[in-house]
PDB file of N, CA and C in Angstrom:
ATOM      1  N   UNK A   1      15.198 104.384 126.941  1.00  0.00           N
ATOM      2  CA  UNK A   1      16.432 104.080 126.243  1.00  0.00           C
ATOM      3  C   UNK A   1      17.507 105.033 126.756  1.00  0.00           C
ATOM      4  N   UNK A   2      18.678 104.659 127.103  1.00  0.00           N
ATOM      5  CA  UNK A   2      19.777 105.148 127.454  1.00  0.00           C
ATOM      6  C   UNK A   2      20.055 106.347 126.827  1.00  0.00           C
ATOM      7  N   UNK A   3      20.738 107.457 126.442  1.00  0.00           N
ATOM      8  CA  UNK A   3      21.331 108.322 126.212  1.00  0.00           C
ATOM      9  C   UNK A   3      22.169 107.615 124.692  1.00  0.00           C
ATOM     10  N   UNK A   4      22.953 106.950 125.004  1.00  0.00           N
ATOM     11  CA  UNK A   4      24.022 106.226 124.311  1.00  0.00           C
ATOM     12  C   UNK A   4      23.471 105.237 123.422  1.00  0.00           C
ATOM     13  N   UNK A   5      22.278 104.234 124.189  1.00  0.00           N
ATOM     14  CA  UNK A   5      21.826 103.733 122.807  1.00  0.00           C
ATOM     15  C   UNK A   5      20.922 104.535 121.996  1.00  0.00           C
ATOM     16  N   UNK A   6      19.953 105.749 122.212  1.00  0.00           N
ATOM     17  CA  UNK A   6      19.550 106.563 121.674  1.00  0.00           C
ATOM     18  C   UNK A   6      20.562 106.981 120.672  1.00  0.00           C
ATOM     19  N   UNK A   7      21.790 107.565 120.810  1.00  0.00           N
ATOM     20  CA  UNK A   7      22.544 107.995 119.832  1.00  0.00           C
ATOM     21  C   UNK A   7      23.318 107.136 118.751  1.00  0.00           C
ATOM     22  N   UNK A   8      23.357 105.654 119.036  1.00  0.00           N
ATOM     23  CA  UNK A   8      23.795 104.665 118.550  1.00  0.00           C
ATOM     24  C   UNK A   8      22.801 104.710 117.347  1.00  0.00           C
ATOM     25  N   UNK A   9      21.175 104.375 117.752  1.00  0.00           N
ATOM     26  CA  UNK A   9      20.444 104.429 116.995  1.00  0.00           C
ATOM     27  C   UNK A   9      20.046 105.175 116.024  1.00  0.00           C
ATOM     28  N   UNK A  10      20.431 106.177 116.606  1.00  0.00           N
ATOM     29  CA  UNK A  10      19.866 107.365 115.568  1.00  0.00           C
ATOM     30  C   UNK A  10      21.076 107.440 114.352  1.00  0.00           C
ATOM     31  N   UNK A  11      22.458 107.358 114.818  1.00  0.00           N
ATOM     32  CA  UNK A  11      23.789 106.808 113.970  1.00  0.00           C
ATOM     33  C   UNK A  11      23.296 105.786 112.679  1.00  0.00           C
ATOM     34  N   UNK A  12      22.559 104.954 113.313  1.00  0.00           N
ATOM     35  CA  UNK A  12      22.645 103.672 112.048  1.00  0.00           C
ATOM     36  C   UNK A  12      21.743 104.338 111.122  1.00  0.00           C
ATOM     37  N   UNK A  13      20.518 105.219 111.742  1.00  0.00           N
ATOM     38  CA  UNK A  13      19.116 105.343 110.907  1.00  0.00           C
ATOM     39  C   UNK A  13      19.814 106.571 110.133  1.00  0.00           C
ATOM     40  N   UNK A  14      20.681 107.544 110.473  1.00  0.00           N
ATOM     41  CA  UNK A  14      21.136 108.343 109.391  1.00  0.00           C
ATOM     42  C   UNK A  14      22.205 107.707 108.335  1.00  0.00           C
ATOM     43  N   UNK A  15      22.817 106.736 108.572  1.00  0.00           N
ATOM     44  CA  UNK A  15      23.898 106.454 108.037  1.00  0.00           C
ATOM     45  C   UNK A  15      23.036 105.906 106.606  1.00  0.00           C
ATOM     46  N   UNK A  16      22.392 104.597 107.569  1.00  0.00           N
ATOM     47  CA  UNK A  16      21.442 104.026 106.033  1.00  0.00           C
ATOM     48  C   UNK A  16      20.918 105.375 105.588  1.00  0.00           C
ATOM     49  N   UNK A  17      20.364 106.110 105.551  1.00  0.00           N
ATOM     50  CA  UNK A  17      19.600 106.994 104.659  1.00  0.00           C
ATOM     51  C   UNK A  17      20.860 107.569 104.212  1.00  0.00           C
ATOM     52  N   UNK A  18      21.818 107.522 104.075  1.00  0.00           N
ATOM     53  CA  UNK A  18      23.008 108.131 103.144  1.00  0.00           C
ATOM     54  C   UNK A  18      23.392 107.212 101.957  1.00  0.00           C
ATOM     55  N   UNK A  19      22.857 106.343 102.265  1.00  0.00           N
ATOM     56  CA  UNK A  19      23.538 104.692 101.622  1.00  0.00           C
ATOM     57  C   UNK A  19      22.722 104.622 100.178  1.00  0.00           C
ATOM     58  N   UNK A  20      23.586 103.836  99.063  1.00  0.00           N
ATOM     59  CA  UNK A  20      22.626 103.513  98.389  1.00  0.00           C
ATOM     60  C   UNK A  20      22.196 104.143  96.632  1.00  0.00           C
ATOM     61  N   UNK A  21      22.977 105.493  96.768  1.00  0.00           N
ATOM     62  CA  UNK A  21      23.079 106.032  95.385  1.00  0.00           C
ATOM     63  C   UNK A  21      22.466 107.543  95.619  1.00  0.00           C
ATOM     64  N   UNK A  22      22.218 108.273  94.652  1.00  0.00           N
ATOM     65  CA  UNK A  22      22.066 109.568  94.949  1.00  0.00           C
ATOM     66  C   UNK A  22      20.477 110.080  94.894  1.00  0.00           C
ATOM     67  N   UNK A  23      20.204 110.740  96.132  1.00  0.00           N
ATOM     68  CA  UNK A  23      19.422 111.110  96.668  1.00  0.00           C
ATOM     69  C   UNK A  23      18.935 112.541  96.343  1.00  0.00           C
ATOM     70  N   UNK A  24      19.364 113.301  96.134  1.00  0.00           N
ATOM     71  CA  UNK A  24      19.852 114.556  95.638  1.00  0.00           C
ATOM     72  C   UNK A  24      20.518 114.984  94.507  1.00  0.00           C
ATOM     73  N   UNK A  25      20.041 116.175  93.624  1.00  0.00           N
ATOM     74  CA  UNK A  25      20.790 116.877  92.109  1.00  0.00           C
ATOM     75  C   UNK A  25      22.287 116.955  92.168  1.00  0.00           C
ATOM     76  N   UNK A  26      22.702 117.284  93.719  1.00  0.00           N
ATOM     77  CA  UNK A  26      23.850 117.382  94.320  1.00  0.00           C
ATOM     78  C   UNK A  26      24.463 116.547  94.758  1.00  0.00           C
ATOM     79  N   UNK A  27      24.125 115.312  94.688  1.00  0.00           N
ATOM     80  CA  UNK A  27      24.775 114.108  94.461  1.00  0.00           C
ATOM     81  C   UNK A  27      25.245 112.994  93.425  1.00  0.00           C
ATOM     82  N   UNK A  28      24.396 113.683  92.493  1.00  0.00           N
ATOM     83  CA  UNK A  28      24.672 113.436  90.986  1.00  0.00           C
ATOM     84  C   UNK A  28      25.676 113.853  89.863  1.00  0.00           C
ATOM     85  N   UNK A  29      26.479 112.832  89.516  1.00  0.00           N
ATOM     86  CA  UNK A  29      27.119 113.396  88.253  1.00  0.00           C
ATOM     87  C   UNK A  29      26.888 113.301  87.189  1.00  0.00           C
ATOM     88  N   UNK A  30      27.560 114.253  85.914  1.00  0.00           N
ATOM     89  CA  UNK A  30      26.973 114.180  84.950  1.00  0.00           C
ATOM     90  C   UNK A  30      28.156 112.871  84.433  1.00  0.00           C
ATOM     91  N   UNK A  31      28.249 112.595  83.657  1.00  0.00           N
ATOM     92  CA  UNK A  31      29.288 111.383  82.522  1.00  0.00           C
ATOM     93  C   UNK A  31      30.622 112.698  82.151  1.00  0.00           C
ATOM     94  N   UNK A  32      31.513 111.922  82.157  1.00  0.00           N
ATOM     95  CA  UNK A  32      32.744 112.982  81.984  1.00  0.00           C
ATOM     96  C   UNK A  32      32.679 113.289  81.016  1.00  0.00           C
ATOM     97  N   UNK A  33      32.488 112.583  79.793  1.00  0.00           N
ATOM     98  CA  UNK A  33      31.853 113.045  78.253  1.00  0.00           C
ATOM     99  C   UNK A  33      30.698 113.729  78.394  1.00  0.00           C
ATOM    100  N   UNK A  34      29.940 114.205  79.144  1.00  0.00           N
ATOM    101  CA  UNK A  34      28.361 115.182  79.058  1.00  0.00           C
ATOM    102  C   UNK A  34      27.317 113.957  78.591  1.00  0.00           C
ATOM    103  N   UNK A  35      26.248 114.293  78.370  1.00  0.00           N
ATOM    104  CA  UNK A  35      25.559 113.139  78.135  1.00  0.00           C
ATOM    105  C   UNK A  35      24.705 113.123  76.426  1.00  0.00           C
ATOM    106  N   UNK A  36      24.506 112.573  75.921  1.00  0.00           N
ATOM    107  CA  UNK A  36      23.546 112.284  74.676  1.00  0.00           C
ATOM    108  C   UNK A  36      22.191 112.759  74.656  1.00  0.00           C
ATOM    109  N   UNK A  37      21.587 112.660  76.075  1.00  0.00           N
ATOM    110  CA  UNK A  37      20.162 113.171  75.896  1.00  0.00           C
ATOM    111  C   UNK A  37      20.075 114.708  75.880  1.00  0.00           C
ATOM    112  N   UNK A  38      18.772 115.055  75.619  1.00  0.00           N
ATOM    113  CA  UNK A  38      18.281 116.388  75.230  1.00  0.00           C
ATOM    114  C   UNK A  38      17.420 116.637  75.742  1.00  0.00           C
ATOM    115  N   UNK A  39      16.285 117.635  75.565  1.00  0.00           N
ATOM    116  CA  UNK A  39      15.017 117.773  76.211  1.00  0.00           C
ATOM    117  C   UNK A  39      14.025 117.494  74.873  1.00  0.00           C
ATOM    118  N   UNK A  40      14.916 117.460  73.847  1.00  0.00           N
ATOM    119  CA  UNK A  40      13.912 117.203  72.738  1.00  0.00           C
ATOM    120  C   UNK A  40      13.780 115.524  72.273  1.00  0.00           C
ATOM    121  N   UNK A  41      14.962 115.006  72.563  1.00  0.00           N
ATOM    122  CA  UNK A  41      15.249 113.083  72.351  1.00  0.00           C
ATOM    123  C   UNK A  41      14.812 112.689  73.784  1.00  0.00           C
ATOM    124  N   UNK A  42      14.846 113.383  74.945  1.00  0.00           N
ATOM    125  CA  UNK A  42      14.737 112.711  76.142  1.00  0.00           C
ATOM    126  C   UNK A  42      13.695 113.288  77.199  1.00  0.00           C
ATOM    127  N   UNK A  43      14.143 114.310  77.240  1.00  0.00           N
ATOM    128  CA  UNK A  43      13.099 115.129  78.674  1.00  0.00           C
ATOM    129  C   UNK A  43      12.169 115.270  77.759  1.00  0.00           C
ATOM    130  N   UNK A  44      11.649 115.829  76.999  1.00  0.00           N
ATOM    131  CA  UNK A  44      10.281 116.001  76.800  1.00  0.00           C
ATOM    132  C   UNK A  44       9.396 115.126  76.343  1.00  0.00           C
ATOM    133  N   UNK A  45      10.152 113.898  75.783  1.00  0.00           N
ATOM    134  CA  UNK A  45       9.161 112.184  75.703  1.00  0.00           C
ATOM    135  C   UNK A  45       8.840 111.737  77.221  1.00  0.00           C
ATOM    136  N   UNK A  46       9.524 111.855  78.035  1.00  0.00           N
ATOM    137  CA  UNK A  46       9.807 111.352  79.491  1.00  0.00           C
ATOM    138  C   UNK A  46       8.698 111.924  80.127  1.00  0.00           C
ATOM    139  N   UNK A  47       8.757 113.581  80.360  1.00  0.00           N
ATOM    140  CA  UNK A  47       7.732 113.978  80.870  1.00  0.00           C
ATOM    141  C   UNK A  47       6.382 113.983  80.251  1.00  0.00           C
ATOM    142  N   UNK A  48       6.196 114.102  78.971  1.00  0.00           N
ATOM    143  CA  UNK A  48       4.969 113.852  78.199  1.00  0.00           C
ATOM    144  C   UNK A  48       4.420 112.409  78.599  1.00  0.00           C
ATOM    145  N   UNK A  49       5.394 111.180  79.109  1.00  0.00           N
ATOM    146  CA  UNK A  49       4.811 110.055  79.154  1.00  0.00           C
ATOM    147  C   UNK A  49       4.429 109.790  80.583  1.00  0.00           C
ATOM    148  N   UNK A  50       5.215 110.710  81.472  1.00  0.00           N
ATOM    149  CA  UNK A  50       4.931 110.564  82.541  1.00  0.00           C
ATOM    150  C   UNK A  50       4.616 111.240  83.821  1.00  0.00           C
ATOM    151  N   UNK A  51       4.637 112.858  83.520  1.00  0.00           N
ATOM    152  CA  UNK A  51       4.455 113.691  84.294  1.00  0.00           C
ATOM    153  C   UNK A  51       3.484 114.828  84.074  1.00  0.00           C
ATOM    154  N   UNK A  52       3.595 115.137  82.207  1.00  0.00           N
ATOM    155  CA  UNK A  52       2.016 115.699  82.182  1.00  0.00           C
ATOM    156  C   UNK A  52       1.173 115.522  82.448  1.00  0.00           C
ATOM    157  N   UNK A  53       0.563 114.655  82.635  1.00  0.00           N
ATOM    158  CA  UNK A  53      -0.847 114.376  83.243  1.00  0.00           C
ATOM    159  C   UNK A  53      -1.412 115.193  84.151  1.00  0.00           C
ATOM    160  N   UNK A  54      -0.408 115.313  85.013  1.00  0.00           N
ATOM    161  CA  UNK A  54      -0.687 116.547  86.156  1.00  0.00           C
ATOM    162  C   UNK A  54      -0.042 117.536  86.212  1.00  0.00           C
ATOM    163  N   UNK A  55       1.470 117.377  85.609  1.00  0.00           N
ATOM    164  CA  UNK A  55       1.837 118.584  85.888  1.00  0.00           C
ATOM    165  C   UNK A  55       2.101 119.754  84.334  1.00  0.00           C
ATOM    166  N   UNK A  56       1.196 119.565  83.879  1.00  0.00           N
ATOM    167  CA  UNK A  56       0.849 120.242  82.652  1.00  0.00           C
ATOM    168  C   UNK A  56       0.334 121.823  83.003  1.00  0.00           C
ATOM    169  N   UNK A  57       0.108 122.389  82.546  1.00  0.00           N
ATOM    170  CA  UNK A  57      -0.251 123.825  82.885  1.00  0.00           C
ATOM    171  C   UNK A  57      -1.993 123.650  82.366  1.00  0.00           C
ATOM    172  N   UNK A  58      -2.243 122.947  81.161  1.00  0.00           N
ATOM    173  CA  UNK A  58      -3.354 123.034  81.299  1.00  0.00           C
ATOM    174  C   UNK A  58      -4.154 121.317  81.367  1.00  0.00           C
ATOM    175  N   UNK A  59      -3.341 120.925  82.615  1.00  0.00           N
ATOM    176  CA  UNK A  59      -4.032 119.457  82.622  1.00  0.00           C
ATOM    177  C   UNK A  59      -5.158 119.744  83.227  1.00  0.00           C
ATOM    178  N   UNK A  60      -6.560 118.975  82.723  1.00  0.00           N
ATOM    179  CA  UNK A  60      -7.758 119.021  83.307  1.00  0.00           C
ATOM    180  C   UNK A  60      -7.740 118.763  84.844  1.00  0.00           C
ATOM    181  N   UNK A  61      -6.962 117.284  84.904  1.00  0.00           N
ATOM    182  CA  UNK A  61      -7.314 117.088  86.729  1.00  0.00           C
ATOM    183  C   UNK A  61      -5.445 117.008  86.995  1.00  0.00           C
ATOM    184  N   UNK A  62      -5.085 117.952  87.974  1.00  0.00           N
ATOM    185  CA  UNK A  62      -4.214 117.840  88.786  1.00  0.00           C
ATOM    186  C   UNK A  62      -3.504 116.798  89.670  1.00  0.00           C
ATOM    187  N   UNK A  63      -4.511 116.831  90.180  1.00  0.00           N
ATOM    188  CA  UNK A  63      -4.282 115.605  91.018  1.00  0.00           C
ATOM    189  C   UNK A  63      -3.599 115.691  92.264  1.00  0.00           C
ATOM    190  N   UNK A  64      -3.767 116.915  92.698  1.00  0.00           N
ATOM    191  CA  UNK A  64      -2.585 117.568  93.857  1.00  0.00           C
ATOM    192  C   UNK A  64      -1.441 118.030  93.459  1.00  0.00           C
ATOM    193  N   UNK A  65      -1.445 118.061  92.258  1.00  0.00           N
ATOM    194  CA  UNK A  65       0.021 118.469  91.812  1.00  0.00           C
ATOM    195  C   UNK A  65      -0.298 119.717  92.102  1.00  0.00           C
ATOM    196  N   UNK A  66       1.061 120.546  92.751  1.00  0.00           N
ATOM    197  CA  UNK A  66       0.701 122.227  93.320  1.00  0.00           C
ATOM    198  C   UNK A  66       1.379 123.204  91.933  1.00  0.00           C
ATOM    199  N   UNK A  67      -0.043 124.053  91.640  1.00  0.00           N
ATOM    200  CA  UNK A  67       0.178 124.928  90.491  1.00  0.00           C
ATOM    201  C   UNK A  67       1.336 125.339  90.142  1.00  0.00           C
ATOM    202  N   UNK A  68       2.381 125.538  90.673  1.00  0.00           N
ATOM    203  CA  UNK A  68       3.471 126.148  90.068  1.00  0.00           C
ATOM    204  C   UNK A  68       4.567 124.954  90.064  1.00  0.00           C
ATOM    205  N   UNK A  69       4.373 123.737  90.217  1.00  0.00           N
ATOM    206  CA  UNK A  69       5.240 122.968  89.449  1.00  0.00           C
ATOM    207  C   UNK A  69       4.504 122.383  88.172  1.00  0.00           C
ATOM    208  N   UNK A  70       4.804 122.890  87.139  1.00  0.00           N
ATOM    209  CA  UNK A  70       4.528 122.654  85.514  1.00  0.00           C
ATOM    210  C   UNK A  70       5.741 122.286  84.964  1.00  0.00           C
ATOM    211  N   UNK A  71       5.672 121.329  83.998  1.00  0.00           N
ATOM    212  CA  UNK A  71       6.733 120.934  83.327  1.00  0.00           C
ATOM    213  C   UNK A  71       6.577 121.569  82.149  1.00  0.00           C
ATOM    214  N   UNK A  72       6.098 122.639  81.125  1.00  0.00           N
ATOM    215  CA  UNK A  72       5.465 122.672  80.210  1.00  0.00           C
ATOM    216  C   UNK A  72       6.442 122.904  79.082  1.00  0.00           C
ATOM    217  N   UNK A  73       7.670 123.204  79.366  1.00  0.00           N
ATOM    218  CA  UNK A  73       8.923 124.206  79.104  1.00  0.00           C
ATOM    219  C   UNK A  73      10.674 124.050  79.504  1.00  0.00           C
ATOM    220  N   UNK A  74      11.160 124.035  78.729  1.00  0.00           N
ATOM    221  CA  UNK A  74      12.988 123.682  79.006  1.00  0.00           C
ATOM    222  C   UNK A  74      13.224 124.877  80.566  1.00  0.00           C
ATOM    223  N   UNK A  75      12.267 125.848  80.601  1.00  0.00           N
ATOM    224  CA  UNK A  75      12.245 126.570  81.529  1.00  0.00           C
ATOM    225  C   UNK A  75      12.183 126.368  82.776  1.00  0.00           C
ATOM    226  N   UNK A  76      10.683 125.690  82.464  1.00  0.00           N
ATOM    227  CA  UNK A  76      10.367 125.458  83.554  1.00  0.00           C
ATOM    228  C   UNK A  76      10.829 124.333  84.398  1.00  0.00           C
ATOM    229  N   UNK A  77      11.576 123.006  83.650  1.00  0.00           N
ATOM    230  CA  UNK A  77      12.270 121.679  83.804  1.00  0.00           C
ATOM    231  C   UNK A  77      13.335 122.398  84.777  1.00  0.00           C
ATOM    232  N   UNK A  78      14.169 123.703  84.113  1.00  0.00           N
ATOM    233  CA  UNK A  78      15.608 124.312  84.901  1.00  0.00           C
ATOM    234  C   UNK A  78      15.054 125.050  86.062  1.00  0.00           C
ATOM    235  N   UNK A  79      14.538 125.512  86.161  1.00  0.00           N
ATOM    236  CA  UNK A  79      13.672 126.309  87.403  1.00  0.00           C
ATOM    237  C   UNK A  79      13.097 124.820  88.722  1.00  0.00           C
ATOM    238  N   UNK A  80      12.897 123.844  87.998  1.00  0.00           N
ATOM    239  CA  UNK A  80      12.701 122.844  88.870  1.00  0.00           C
ATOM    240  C   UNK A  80      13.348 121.329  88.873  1.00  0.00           C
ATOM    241  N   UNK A  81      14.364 121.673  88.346  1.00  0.00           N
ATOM    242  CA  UNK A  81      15.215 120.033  87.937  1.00  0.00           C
ATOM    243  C   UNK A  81      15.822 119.670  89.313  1.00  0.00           C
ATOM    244  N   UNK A  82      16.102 120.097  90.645  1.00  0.00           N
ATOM    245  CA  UNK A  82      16.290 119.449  91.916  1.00  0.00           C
ATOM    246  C   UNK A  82      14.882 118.915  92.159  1.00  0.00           C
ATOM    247  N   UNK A  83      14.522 119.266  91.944  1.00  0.00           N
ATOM    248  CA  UNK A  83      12.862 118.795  92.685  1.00  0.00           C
ATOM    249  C   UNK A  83      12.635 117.630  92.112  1.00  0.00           C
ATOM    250  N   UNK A  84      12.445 117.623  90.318  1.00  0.00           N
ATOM    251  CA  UNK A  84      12.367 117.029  89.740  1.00  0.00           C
ATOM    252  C   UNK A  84      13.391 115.704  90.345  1.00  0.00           C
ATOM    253  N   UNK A  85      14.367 115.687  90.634  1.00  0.00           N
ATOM    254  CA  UNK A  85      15.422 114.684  90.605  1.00  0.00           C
ATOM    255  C   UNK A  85      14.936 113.915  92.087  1.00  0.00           C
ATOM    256  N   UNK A  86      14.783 114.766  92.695  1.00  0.00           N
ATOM    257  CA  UNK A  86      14.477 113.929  93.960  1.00  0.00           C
ATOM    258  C   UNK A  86      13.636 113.360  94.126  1.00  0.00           C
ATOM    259  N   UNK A  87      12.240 113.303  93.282  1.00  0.00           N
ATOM    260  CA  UNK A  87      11.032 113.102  93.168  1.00  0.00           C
ATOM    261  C   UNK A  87      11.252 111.689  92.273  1.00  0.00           C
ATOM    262  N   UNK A  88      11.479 111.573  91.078  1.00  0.00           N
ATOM    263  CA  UNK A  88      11.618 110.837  90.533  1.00  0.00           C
ATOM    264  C   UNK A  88      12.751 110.313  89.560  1.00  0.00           C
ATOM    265  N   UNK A  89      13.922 110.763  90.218  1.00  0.00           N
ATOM    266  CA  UNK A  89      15.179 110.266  89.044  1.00  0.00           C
ATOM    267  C   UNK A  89      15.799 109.297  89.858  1.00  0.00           C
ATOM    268  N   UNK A  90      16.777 108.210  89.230  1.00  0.00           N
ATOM    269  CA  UNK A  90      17.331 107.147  89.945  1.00  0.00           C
ATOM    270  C   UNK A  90      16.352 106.404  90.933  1.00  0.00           C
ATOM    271  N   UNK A  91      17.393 106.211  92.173  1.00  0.00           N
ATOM    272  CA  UNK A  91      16.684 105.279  92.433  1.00  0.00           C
ATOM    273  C   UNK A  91      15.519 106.021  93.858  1.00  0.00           C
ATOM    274  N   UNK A  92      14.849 107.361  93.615  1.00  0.00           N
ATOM    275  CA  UNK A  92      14.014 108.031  93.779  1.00  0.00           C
ATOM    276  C   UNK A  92      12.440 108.044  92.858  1.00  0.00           C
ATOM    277  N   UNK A  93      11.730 107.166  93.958  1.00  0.00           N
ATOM    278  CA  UNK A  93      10.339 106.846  92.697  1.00  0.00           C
ATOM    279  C   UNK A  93       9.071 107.457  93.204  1.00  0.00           C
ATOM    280  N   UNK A  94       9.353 108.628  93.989  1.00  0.00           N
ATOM    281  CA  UNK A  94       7.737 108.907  94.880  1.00  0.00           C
ATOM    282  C   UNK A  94       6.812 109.574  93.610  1.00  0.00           C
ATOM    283  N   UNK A  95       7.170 109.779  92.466  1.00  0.00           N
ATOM    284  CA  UNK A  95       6.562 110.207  91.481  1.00  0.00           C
ATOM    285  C   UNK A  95       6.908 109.054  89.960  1.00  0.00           C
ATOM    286  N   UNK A  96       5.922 109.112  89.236  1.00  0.00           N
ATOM    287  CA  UNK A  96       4.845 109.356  89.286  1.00  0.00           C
ATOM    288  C   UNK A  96       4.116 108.817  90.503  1.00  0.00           C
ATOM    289  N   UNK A  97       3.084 108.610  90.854  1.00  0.00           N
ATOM    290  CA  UNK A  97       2.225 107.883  91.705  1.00  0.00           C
ATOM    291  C   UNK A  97       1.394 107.007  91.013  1.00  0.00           C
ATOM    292  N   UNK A  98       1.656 105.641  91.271  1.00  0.00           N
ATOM    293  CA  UNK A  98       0.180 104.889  90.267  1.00  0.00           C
ATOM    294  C   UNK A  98       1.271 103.704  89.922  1.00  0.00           C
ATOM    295  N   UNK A  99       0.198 102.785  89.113  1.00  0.00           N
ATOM    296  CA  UNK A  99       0.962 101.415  88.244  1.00  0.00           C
ATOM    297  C   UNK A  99       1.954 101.741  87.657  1.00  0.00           C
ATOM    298  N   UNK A 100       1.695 102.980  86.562  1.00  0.00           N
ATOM    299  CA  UNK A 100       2.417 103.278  85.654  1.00  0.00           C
ATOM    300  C   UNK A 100       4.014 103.415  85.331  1.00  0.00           C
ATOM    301  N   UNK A 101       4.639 103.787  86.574  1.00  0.00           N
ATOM    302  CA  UNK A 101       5.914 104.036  87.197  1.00  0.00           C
ATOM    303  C   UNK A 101       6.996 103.685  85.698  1.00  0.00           C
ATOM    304  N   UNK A 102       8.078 104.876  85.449  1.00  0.00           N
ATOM    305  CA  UNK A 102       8.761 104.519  84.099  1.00  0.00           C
ATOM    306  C   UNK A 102       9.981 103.271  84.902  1.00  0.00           C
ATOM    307  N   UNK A 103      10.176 102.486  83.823  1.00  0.00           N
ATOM    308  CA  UNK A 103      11.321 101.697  84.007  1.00  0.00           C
ATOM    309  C   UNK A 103      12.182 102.222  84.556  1.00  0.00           C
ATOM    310  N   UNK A 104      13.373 101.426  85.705  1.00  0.00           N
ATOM    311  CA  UNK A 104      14.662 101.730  86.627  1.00  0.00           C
ATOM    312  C   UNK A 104      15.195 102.515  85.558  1.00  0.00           C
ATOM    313  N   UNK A 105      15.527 102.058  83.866  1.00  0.00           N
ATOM    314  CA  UNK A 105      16.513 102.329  82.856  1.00  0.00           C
ATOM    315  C   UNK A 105      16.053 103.893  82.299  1.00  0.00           C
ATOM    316  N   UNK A 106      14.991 104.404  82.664  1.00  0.00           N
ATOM    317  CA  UNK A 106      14.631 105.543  82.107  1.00  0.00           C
ATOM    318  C   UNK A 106      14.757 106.610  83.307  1.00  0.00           C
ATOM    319  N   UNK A 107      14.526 106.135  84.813  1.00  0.00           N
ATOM    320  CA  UNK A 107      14.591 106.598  85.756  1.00  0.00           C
ATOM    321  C   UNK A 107      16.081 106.943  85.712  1.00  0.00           C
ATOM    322  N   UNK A 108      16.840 105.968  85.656  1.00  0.00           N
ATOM    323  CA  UNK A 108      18.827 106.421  85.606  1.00  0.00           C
ATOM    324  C   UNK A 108      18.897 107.701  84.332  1.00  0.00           C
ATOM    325  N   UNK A 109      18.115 107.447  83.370  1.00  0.00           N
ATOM    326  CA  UNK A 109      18.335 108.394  81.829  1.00  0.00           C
ATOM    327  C   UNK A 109      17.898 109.817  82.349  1.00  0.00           C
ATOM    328  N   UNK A 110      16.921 109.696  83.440  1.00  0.00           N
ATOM    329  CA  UNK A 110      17.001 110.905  83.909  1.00  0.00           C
ATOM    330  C   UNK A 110      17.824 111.604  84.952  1.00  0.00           C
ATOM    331  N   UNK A 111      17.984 110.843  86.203  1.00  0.00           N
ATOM    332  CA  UNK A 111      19.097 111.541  86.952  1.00  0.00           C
ATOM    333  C   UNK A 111      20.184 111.958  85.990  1.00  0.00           C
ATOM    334  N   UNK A 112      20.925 111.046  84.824  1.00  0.00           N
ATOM    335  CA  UNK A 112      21.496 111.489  84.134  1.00  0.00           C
ATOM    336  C   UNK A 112      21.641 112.880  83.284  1.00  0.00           C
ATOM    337  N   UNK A 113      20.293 112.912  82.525  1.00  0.00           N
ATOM    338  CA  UNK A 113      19.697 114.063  82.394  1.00  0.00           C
ATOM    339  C   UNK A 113      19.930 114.919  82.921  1.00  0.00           C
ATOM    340  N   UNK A 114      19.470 115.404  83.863  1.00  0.00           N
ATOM    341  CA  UNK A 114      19.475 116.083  84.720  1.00  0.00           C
ATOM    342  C   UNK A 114      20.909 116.620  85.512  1.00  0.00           C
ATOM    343  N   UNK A 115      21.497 115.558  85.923  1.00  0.00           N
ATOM    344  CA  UNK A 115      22.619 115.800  86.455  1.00  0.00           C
ATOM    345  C   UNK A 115      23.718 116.817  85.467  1.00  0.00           C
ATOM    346  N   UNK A 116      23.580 116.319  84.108  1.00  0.00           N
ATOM    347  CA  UNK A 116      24.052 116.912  83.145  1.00  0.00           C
ATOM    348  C   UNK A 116      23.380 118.650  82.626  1.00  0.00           C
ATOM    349  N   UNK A 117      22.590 118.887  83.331  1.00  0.00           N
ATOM    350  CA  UNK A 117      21.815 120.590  83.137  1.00  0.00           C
ATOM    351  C   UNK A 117      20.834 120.615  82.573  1.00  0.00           C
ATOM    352  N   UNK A 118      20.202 118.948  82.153  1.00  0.00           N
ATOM    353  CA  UNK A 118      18.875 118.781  81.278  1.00  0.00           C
ATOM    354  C   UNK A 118      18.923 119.788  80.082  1.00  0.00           C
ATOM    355  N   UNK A 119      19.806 119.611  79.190  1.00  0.00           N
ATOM    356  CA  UNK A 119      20.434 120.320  77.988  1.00  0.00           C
ATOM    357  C   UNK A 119      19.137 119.941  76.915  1.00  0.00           C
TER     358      UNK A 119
END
């Protein structure tokens, strides 16, 4: 391949991966009003329904989840809410892994979440 179509190509394949909604904590806004959810109405039903399993501090099976990402704590959510977001908020679904996957509408409640300081 040419020089030129090499760089053509590689142009389109970054462009699409920019495309599409936010990819990143840092691409996220919060609502100009702040948002309604909490960690007590929102993040902590969310992750209890869908991320303890493994990433619990004392979940029996892991599952590859690596020890020091635990959700167990408003702490520990702020210590890891980019991660968190990229993993599974919006339209970012590599987590959970399995059937189970939460609805698009709970997935947005969290980038939201989140975007907002997961208050």
């Amino acid at each position: 391949m040419c020089r030129m179509h090499l760089f053509a190509a590689t142009l389109v394949v970054v462009s699409a991966a920019g495309c599409g909604g936010e990819d990143s904590l840092e691409d996220a806004t919060c609502p100009p009003n702040g948002t309604t959810l909490t960690y007590a109405s929102f993040g902590r039903p969310f992750l209890d329904a869908h991320c303890q399993s493994c990433h619990a501090s004392g979940a029996r099976e892991r599952n590859g989840a690596p020890s020091g990402y635990t959700f167990d704590s408003p702490a520990d959510v702020q210590r890891l809410r980019s991660r968190i977001f990229v993993r599974a908020a919006g339209d970012n679904v590599s987590m959970p892994p399995g059937p189970d996957d939460p609805p698009a509408a709970d997935r947005a409640r969290l980038a939201e979440w989140l975007a907002c300081g997961a208050p």
